[in-house]
PDB file of N, CA and C in Angstrom:
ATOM      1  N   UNK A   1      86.312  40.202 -43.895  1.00  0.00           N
ATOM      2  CA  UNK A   1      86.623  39.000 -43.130  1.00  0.00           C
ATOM      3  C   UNK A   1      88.048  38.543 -43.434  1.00  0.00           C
ATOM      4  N   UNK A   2      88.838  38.790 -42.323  1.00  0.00           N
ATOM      5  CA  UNK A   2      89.981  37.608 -42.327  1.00  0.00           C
ATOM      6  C   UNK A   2      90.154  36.820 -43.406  1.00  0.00           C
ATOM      7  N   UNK A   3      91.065  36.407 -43.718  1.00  0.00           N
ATOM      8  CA  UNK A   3      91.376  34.760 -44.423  1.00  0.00           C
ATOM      9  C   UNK A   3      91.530  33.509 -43.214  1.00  0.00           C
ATOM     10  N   UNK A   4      90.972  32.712 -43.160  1.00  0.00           N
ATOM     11  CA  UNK A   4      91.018  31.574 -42.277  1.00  0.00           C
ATOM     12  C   UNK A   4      92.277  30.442 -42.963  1.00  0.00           C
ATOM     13  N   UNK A   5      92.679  30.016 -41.836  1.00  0.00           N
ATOM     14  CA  UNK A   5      93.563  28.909 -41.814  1.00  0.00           C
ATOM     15  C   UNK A   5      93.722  27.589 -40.967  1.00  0.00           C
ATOM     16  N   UNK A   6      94.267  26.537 -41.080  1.00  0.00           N
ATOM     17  CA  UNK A   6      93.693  25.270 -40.102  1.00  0.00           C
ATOM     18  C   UNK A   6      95.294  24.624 -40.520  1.00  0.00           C
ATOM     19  N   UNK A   7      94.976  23.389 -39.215  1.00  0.00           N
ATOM     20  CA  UNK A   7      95.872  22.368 -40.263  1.00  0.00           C
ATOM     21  C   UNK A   7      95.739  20.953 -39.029  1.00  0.00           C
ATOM     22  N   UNK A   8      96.081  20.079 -40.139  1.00  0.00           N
ATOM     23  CA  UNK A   8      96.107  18.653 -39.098  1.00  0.00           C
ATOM     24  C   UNK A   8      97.024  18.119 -39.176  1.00  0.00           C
ATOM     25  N   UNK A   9      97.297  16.932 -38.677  1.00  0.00           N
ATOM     26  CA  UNK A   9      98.613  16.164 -38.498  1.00  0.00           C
ATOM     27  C   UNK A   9      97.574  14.417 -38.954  1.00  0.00           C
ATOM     28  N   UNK A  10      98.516  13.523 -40.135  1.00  0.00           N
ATOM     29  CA  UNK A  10      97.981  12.402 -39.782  1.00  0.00           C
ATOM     30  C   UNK A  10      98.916  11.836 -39.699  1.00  0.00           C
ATOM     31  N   UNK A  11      98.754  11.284 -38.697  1.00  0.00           N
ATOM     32  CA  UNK A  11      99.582   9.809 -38.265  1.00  0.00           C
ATOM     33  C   UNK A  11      99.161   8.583 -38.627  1.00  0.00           C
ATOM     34  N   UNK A  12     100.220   8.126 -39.471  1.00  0.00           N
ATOM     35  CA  UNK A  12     100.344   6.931 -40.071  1.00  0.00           C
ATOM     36  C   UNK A  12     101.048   5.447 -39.119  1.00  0.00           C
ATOM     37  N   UNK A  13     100.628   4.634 -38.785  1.00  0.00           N
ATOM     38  CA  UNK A  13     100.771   3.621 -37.740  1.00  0.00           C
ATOM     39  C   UNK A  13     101.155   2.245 -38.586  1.00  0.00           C
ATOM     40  N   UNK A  14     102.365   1.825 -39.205  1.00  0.00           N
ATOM     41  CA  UNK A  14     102.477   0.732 -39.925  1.00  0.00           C
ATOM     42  C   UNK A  14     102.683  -0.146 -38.319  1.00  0.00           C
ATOM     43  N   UNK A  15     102.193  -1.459 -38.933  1.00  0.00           N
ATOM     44  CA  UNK A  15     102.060  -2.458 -37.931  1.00  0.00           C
ATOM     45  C   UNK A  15     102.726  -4.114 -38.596  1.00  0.00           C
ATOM     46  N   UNK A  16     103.815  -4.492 -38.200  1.00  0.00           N
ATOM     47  CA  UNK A  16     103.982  -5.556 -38.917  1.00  0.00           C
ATOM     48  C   UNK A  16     104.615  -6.912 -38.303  1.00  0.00           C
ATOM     49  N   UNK A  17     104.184  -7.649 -38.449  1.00  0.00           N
ATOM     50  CA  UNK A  17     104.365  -9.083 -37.557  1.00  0.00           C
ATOM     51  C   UNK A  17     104.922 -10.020 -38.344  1.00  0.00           C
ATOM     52  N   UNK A  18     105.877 -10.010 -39.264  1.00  0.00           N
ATOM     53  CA  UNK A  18     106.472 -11.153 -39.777  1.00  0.00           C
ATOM     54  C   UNK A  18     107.776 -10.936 -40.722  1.00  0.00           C
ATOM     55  N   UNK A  19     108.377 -11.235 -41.491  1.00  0.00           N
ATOM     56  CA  UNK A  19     109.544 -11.283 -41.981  1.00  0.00           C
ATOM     57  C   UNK A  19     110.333  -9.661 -42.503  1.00  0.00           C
ATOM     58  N   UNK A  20     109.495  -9.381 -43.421  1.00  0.00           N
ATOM     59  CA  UNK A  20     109.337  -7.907 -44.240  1.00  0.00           C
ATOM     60  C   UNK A  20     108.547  -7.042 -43.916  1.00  0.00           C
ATOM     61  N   UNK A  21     109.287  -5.732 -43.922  1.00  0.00           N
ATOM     62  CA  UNK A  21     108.511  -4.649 -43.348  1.00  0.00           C
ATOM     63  C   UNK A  21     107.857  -4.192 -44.415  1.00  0.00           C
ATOM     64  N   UNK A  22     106.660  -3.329 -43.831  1.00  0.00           N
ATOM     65  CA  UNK A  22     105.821  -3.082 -45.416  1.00  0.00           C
ATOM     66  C   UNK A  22     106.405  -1.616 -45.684  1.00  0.00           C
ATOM     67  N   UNK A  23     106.265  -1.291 -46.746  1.00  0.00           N
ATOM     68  CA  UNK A  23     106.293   0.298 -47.169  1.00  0.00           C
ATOM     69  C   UNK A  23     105.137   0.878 -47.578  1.00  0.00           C
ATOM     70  N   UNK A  24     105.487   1.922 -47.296  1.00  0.00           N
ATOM     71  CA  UNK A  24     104.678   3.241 -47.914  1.00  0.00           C
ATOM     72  C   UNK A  24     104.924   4.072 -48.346  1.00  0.00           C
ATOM     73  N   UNK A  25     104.090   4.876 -50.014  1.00  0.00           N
ATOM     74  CA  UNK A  25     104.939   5.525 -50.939  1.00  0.00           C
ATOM     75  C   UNK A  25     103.763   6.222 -51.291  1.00  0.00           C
ATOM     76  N   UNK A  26     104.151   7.622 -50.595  1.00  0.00           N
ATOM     77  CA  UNK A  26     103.204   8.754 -51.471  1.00  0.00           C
ATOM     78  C   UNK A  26     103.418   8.515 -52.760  1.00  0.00           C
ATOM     79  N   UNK A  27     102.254   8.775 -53.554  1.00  0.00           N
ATOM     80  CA  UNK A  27     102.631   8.785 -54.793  1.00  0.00           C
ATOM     81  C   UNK A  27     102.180  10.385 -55.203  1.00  0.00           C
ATOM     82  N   UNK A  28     101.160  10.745 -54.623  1.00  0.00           N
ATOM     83  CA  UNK A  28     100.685  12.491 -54.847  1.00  0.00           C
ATOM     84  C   UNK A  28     100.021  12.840 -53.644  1.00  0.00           C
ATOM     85  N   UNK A  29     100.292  13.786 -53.422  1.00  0.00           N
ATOM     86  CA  UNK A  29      99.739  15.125 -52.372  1.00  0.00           C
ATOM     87  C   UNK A  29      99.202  16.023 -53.054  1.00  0.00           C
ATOM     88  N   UNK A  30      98.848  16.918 -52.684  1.00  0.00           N
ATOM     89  CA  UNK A  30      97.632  17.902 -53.093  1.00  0.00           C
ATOM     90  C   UNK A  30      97.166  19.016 -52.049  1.00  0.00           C
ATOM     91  N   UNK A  31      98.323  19.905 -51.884  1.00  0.00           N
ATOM     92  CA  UNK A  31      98.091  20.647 -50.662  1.00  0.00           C
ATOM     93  C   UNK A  31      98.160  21.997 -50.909  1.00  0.00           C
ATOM     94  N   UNK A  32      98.308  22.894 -50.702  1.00  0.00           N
ATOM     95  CA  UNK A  32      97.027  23.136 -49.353  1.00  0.00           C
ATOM     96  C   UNK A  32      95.292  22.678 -49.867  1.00  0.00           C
ATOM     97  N   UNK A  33      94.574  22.523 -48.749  1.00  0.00           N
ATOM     98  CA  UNK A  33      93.345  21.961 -49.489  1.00  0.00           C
ATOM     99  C   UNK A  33      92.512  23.653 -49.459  1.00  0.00           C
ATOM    100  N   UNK A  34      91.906  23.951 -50.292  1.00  0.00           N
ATOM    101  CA  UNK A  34      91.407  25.187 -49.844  1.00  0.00           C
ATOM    102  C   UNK A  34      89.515  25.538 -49.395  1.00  0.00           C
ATOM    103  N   UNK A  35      89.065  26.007 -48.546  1.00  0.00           N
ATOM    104  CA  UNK A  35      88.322  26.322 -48.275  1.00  0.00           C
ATOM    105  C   UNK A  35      86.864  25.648 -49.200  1.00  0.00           C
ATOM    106  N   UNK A  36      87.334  25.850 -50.709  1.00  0.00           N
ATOM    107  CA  UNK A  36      85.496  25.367 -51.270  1.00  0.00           C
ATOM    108  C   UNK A  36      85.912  24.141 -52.300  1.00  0.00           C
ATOM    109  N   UNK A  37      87.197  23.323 -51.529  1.00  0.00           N
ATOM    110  CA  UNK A  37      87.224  21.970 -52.266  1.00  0.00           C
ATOM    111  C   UNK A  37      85.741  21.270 -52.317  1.00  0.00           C
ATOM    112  N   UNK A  38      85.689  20.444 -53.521  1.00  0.00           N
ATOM    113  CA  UNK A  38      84.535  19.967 -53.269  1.00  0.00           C
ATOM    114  C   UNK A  38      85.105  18.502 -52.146  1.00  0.00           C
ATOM    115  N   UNK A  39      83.669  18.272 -51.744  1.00  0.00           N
ATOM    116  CA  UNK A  39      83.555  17.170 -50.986  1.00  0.00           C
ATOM    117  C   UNK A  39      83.806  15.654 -51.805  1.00  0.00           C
ATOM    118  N   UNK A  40      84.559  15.105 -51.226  1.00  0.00           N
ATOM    119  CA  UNK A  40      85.012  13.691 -51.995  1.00  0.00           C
ATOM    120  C   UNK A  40      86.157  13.591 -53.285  1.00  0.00           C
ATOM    121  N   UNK A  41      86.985  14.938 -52.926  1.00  0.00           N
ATOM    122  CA  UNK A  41      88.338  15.390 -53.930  1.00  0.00           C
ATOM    123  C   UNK A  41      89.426  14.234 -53.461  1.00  0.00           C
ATOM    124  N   UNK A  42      90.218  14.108 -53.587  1.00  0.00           N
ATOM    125  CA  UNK A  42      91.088  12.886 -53.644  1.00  0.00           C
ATOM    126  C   UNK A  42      92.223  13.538 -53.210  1.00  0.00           C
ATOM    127  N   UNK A  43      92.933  13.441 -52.188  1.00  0.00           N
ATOM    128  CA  UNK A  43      93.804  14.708 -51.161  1.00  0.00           C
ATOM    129  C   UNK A  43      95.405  14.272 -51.512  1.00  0.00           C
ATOM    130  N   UNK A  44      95.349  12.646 -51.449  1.00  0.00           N
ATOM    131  CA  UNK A  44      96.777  11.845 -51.311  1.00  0.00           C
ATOM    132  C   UNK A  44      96.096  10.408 -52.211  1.00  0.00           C
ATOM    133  N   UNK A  45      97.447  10.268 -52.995  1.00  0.00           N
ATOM    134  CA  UNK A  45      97.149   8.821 -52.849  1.00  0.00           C
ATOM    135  C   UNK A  45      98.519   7.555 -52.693  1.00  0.00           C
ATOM    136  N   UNK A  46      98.579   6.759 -51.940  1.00  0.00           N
ATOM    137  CA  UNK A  46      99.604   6.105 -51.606  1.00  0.00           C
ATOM    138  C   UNK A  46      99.246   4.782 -51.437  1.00  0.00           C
ATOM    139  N   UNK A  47     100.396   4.361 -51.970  1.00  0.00           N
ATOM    140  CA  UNK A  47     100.920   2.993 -52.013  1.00  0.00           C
ATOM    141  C   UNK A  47     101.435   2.013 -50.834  1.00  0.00           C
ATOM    142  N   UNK A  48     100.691   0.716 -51.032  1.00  0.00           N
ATOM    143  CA  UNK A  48     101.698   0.473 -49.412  1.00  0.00           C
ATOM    144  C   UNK A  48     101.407  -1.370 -50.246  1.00  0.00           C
ATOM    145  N   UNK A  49     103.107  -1.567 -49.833  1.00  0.00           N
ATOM    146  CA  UNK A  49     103.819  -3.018 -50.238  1.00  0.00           C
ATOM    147  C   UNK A  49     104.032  -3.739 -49.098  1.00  0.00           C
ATOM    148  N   UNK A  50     104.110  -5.420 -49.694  1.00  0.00           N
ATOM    149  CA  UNK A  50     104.708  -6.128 -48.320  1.00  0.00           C
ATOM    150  C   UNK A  50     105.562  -7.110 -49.143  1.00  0.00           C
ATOM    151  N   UNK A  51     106.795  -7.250 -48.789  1.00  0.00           N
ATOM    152  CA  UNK A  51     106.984  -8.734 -49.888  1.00  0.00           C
ATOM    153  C   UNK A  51     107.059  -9.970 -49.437  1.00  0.00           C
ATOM    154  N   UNK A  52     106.591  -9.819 -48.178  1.00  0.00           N
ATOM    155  CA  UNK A  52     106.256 -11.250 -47.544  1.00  0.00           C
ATOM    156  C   UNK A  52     105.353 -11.823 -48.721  1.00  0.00           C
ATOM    157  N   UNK A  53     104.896 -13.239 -48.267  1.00  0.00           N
ATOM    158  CA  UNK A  53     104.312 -14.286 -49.509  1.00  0.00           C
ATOM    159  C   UNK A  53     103.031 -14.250 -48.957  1.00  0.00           C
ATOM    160  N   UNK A  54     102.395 -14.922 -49.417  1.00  0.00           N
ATOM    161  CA  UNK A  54     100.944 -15.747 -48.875  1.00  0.00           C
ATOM    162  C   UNK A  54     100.735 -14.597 -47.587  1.00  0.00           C
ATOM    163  N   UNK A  55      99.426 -15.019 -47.052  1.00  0.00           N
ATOM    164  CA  UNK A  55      98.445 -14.477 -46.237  1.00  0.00           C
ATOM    165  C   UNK A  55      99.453 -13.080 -45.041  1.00  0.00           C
ATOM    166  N   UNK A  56     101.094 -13.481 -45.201  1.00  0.00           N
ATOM    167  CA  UNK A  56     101.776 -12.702 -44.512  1.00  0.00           C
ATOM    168  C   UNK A  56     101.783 -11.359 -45.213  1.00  0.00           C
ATOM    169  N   UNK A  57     101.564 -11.665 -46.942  1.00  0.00           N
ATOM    170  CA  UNK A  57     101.956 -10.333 -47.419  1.00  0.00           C
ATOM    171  C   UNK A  57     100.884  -9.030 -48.048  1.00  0.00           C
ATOM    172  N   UNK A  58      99.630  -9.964 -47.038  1.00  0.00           N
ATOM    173  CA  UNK A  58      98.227  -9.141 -46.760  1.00  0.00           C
ATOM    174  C   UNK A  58      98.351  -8.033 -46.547  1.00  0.00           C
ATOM    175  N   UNK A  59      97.731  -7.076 -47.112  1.00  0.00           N
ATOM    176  CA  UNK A  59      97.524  -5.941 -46.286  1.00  0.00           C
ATOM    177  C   UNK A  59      96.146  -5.380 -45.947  1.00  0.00           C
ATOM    178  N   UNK A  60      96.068  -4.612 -44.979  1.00  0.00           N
ATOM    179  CA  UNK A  60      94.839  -3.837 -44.330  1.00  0.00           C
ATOM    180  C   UNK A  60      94.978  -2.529 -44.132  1.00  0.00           C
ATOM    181  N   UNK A  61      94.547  -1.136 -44.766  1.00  0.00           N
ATOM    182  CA  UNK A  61      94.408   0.292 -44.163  1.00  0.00           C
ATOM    183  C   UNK A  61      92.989   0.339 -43.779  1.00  0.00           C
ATOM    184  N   UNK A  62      93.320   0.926 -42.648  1.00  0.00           N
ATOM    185  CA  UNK A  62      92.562   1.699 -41.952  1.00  0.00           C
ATOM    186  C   UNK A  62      92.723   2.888 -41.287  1.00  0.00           C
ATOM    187  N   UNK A  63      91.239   4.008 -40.983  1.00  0.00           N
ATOM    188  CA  UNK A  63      91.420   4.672 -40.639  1.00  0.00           C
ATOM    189  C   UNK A  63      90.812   4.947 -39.060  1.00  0.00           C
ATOM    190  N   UNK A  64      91.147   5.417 -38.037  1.00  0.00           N
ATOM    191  CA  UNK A  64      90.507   5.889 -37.065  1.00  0.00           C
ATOM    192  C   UNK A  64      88.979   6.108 -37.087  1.00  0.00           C
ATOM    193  N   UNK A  65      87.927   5.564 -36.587  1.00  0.00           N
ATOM    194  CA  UNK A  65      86.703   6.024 -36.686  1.00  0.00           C
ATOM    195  C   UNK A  65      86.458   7.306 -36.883  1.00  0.00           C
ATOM    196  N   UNK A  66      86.907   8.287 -35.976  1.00  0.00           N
ATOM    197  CA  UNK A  66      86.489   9.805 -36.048  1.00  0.00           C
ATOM    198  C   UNK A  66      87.536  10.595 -36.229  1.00  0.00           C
ATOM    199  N   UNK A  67      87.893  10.237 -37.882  1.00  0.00           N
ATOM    200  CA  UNK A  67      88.641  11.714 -38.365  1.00  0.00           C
ATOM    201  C   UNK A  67      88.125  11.997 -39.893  1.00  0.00           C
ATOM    202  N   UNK A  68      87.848  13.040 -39.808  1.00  0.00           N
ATOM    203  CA  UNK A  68      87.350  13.603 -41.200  1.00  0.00           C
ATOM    204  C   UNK A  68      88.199  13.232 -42.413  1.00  0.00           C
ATOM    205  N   UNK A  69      88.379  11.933 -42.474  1.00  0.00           N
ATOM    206  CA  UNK A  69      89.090  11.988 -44.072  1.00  0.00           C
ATOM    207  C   UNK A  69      87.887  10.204 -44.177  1.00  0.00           C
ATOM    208  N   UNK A  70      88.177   9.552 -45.533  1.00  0.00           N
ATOM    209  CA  UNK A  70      87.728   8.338 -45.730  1.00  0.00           C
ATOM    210  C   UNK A  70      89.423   7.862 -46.575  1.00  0.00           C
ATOM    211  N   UNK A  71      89.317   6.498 -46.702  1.00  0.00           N
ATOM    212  CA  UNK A  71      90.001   5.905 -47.562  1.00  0.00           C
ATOM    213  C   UNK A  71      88.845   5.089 -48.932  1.00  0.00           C
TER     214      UNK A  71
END
């Protein structure tokens, strides 16, 4: 059998409505993922700032209902 290969694209959508823009900061990747990762391995993990104050410098991630990853 072949070796199999894949790949996805995620798009990241910052959204921001007030003074300061927020950032975002890989802090680790972890790639390629291979074939018999276990389920619930930890792929990326990143950081995301706002330096707005009070309730402006909230943040919210989310992900798309139907894509195979969780946060």
């Amino acid at each position: 059998n072949p070796p199999m290969a894949g790949h996805c694209t995620v798009l990241v959508e910052i959204l921001d409505v007030n003074d300061n823009v927020p950032e975002l900061v890989i802090k680790s990747l972890s790639l390629p993922v291979l074939e018999d990762t276990p389920l619930g391995t930890v792929l990326a993990l990143i950081s995301v700032s706002d330096r707005d104050s009070g309730a402006n410098g909230q943040l919210t991630c989310t992900l798309s209902p139907h894509v195979p990853f969780k946060l």
